[in-house]
PDB file of N, CA and C in Angstrom:
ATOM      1  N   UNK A   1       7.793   3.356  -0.312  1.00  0.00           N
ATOM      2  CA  UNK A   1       6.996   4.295   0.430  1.00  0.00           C
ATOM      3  C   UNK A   1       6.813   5.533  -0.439  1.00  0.00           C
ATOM      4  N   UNK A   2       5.713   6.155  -0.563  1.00  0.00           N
ATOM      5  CA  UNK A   2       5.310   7.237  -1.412  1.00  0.00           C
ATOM      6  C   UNK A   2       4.170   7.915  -0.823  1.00  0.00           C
ATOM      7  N   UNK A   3       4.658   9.996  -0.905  1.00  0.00           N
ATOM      8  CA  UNK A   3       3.620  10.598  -0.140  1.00  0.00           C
ATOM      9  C   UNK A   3       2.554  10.769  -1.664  1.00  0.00           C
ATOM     10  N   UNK A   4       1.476  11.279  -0.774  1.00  0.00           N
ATOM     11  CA  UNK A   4       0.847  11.714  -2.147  1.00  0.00           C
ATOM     12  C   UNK A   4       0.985  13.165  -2.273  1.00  0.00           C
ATOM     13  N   UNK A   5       0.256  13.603  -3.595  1.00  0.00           N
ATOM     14  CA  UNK A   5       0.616  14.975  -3.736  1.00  0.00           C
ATOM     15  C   UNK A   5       0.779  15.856  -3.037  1.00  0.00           C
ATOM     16  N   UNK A   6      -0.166  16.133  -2.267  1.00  0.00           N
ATOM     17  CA  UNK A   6      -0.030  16.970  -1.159  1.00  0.00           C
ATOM     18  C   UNK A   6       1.022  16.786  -0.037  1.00  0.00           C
ATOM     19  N   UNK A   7       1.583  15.258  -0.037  1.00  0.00           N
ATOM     20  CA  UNK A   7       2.618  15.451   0.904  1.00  0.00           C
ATOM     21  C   UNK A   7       2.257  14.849   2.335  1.00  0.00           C
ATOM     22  N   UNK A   8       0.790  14.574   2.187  1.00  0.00           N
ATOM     23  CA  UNK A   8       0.108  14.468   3.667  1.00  0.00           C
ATOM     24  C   UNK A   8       0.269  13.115   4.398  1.00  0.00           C
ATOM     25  N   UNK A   9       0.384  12.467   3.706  1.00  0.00           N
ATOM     26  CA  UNK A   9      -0.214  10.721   3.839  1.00  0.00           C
ATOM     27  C   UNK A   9       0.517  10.407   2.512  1.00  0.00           C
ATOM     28  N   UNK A  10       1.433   8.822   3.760  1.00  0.00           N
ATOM     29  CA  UNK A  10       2.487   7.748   2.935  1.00  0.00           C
ATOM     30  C   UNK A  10       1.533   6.705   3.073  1.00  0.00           C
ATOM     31  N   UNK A  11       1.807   5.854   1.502  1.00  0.00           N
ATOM     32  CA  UNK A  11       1.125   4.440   1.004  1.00  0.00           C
ATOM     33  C   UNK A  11       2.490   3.835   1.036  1.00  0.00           C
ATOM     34  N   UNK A  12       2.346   2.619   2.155  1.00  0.00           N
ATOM     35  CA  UNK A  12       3.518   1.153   1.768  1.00  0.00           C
ATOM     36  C   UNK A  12       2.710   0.371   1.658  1.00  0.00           C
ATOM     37  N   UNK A  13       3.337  -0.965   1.335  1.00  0.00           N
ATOM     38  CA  UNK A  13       3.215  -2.504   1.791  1.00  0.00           C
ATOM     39  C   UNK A  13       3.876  -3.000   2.988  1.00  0.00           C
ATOM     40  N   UNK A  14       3.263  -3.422   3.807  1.00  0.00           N
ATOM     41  CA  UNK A  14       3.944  -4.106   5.107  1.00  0.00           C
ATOM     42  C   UNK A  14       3.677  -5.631   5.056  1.00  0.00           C
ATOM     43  N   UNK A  15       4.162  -6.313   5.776  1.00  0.00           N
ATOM     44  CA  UNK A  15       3.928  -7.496   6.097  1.00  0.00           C
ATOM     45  C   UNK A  15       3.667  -8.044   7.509  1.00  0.00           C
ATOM     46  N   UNK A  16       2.340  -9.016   7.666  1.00  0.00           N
ATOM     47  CA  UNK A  16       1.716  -9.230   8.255  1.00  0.00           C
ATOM     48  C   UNK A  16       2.632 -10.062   9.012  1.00  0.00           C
ATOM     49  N   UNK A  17       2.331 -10.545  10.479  1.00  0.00           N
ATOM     50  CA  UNK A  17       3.105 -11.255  11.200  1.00  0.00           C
ATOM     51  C   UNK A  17       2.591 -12.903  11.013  1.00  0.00           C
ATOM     52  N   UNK A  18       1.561 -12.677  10.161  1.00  0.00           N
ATOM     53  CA  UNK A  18       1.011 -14.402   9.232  1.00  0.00           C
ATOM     54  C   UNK A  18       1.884 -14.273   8.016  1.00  0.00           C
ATOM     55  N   UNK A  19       2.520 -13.671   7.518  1.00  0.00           N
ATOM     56  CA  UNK A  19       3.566 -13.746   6.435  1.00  0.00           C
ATOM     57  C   UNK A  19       3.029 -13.455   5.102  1.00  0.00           C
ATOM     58  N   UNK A  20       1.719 -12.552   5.174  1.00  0.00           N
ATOM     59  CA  UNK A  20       0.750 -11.892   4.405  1.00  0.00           C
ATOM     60  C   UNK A  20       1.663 -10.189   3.943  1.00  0.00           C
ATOM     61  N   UNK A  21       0.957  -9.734   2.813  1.00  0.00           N
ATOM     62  CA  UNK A  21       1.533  -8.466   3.039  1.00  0.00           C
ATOM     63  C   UNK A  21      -0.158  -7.382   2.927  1.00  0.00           C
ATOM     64  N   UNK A  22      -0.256  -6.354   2.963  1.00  0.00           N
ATOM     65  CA  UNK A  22      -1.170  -5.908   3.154  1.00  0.00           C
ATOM     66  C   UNK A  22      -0.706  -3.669   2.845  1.00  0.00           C
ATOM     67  N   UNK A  23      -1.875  -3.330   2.600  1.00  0.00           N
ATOM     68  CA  UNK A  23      -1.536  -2.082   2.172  1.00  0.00           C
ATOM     69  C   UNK A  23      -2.117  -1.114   3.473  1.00  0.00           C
ATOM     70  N   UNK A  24      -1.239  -0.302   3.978  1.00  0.00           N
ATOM     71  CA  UNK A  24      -1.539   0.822   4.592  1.00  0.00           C
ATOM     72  C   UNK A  24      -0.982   1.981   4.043  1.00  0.00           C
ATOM     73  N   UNK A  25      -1.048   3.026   5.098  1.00  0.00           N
ATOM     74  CA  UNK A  25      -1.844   4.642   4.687  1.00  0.00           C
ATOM     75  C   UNK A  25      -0.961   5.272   6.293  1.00  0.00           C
ATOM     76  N   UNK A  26      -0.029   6.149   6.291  1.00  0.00           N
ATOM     77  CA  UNK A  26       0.289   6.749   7.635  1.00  0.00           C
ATOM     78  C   UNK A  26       0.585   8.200   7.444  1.00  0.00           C
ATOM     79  N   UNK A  27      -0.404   8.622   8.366  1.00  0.00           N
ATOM     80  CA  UNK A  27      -0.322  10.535   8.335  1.00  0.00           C
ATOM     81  C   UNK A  27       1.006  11.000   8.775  1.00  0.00           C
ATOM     82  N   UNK A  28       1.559  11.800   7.904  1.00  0.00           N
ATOM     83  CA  UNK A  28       2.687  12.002   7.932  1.00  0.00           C
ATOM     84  C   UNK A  28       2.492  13.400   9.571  1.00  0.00           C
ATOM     85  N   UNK A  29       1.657  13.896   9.917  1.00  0.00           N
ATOM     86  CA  UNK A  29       1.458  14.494  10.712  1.00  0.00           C
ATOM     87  C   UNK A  29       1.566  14.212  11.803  1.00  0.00           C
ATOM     88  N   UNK A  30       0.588  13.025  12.119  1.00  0.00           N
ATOM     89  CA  UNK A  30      -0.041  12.431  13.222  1.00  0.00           C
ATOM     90  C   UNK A  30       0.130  10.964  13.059  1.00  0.00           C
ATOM     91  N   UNK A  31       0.960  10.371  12.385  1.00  0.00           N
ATOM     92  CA  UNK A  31       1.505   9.111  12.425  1.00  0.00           C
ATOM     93  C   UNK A  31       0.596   8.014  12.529  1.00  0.00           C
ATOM     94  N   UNK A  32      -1.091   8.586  12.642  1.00  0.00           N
ATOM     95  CA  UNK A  32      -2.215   7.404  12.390  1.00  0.00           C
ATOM     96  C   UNK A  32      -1.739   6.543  10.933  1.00  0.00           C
ATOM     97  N   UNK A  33      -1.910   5.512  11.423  1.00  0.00           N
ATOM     98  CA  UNK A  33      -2.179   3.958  10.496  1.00  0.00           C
ATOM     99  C   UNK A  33      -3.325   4.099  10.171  1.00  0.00           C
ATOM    100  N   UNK A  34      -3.575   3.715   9.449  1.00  0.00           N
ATOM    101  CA  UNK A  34      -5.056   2.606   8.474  1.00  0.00           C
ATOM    102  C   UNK A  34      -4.643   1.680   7.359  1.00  0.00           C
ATOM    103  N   UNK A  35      -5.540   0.657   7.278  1.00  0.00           N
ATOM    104  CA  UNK A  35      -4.774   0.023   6.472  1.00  0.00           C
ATOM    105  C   UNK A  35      -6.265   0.002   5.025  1.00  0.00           C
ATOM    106  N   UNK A  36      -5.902  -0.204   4.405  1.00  0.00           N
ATOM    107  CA  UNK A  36      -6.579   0.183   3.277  1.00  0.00           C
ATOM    108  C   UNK A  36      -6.963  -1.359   2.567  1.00  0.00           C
ATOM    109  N   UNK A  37      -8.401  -1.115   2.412  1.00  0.00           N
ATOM    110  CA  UNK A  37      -8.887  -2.736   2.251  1.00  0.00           C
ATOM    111  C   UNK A  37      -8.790  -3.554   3.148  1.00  0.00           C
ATOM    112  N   UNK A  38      -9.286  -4.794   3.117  1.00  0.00           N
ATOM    113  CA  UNK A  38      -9.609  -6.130   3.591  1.00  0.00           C
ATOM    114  C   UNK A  38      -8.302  -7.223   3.283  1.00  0.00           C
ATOM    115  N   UNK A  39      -7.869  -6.944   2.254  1.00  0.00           N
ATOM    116  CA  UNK A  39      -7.549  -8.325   1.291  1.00  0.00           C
ATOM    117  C   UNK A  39      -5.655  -8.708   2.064  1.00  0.00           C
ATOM    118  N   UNK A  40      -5.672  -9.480   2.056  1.00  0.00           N
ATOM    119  CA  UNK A  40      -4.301  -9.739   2.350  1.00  0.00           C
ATOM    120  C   UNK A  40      -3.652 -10.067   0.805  1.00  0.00           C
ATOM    121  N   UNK A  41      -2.468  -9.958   0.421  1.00  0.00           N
ATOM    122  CA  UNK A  41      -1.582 -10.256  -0.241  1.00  0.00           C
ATOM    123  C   UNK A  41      -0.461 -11.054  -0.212  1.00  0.00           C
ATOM    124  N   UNK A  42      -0.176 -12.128  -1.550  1.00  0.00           N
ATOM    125  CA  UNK A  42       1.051 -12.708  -0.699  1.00  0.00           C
ATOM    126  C   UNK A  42       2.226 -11.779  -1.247  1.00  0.00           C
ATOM    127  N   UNK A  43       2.320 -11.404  -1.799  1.00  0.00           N
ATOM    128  CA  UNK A  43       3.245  -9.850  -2.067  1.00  0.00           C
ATOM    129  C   UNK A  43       3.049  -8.583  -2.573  1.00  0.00           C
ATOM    130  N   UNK A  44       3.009  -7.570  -1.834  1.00  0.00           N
ATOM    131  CA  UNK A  44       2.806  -6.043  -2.403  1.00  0.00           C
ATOM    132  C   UNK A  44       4.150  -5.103  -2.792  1.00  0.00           C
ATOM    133  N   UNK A  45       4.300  -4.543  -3.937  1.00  0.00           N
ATOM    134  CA  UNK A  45       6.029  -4.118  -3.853  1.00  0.00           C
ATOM    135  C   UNK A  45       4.928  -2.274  -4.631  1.00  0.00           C
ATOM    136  N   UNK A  46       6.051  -1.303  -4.652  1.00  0.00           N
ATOM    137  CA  UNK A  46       5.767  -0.138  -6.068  1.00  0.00           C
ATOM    138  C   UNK A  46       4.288  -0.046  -5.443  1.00  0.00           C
ATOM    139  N   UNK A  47       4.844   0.595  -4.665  1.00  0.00           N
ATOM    140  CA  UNK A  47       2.991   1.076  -4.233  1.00  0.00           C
ATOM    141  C   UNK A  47       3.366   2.735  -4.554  1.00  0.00           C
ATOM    142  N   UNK A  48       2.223   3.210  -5.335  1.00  0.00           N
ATOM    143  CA  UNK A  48       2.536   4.560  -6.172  1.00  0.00           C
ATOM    144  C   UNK A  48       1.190   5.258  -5.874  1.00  0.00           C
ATOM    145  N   UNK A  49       0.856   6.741  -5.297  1.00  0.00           N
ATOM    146  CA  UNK A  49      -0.336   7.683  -5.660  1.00  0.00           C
ATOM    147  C   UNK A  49      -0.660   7.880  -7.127  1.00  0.00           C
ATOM    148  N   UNK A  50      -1.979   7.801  -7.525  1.00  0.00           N
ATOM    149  CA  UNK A  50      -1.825   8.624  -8.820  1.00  0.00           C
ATOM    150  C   UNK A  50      -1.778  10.368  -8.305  1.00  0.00           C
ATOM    151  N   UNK A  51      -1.627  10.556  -9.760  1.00  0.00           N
ATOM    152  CA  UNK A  51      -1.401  12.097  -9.509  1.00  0.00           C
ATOM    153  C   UNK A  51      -2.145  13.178  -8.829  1.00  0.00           C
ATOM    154  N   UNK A  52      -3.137  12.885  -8.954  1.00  0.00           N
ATOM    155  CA  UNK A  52      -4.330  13.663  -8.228  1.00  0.00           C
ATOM    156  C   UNK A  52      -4.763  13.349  -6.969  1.00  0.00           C
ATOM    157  N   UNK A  53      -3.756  11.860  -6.470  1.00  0.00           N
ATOM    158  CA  UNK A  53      -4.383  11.626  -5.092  1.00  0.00           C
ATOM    159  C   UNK A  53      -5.549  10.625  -4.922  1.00  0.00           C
ATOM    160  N   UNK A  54      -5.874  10.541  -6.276  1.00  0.00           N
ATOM    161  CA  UNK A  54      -7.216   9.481  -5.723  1.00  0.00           C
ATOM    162  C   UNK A  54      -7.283   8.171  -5.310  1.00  0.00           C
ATOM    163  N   UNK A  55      -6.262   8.028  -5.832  1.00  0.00           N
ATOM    164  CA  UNK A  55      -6.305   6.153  -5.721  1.00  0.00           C
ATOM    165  C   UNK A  55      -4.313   6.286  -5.637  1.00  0.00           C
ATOM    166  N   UNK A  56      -4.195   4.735  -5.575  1.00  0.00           N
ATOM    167  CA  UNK A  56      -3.463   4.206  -5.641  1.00  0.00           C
ATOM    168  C   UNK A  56      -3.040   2.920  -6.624  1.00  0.00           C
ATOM    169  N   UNK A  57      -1.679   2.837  -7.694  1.00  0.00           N
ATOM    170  CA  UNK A  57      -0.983   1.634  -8.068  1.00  0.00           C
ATOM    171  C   UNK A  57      -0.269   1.013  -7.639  1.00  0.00           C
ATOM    172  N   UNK A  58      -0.085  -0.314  -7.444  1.00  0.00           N
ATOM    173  CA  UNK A  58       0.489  -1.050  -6.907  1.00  0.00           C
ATOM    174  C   UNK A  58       0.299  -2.360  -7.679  1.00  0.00           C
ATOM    175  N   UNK A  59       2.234  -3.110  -7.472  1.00  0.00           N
ATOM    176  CA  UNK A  59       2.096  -4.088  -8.107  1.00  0.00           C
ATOM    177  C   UNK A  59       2.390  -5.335  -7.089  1.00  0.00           C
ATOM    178  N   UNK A  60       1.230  -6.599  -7.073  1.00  0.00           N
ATOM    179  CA  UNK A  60       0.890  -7.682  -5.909  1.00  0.00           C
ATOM    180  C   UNK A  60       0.931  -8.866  -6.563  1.00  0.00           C
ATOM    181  N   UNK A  61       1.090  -9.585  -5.882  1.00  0.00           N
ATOM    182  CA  UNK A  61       0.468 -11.387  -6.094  1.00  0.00           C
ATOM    183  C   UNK A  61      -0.598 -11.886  -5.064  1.00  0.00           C
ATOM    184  N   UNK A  62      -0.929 -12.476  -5.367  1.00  0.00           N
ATOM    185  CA  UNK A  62      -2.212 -13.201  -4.307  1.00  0.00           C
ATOM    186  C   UNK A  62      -2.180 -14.383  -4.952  1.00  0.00           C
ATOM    187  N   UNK A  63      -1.253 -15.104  -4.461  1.00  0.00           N
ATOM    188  CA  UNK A  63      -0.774 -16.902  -4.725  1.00  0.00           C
ATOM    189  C   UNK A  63      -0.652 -17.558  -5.808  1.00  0.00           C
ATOM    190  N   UNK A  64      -0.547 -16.833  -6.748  1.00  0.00           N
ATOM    191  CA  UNK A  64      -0.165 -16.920  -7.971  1.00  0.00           C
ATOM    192  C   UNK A  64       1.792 -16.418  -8.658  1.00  0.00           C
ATOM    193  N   UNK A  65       1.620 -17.108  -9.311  1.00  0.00           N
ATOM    194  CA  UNK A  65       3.435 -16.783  -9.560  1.00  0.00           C
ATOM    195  C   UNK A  65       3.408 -15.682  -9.960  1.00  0.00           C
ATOM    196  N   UNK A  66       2.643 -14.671 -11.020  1.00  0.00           N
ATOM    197  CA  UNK A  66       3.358 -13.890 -11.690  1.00  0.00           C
ATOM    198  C   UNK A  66       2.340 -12.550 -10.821  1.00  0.00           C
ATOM    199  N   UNK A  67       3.319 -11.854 -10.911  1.00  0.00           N
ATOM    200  CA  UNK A  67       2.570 -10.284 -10.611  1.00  0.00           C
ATOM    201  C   UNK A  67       2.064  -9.508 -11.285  1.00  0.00           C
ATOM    202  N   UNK A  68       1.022  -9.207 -10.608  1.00  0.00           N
ATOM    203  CA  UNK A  68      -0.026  -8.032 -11.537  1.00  0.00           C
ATOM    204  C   UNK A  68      -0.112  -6.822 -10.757  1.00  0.00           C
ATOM    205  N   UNK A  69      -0.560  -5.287 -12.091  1.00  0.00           N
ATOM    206  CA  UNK A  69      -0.836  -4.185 -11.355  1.00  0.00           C
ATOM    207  C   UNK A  69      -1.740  -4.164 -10.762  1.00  0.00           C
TER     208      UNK A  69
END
């Protein structure tokens, strides 16, 4: 779990109750969810802000053995 710069809003990986994992977004304020993208994952781990907030790294698989950033 990681805020971004500002502190405002945490990026995890959760897992789906289909045994998917998937990326959300929760206001550290107001505790709204969103989940960010479409795509399911079969594993999301190191989910990181870049520095400025714009995006996000994260390292996944999508049914493949080896993991990518």
């Amino acid at each position: 779990m990681r805020h971004t710069p500002d502190g405002k809003t945490i990026a995890i990986g959760a897992s789906t109750a289909g045994g998917r994992d998937e990326i959300l977004t929760v206001g550290v304020a107001d505790g709204v969810v969103s989940r960010i993208g479409d795509r399911d994952w079969a594993e999301v781990s190191n989910v990181v802000w870049l520095a400025d907030g714009s995006g996000l790294v994260m390292v996944g698989r999508d049914g493949g053995r080896k993991n990518q950033i």
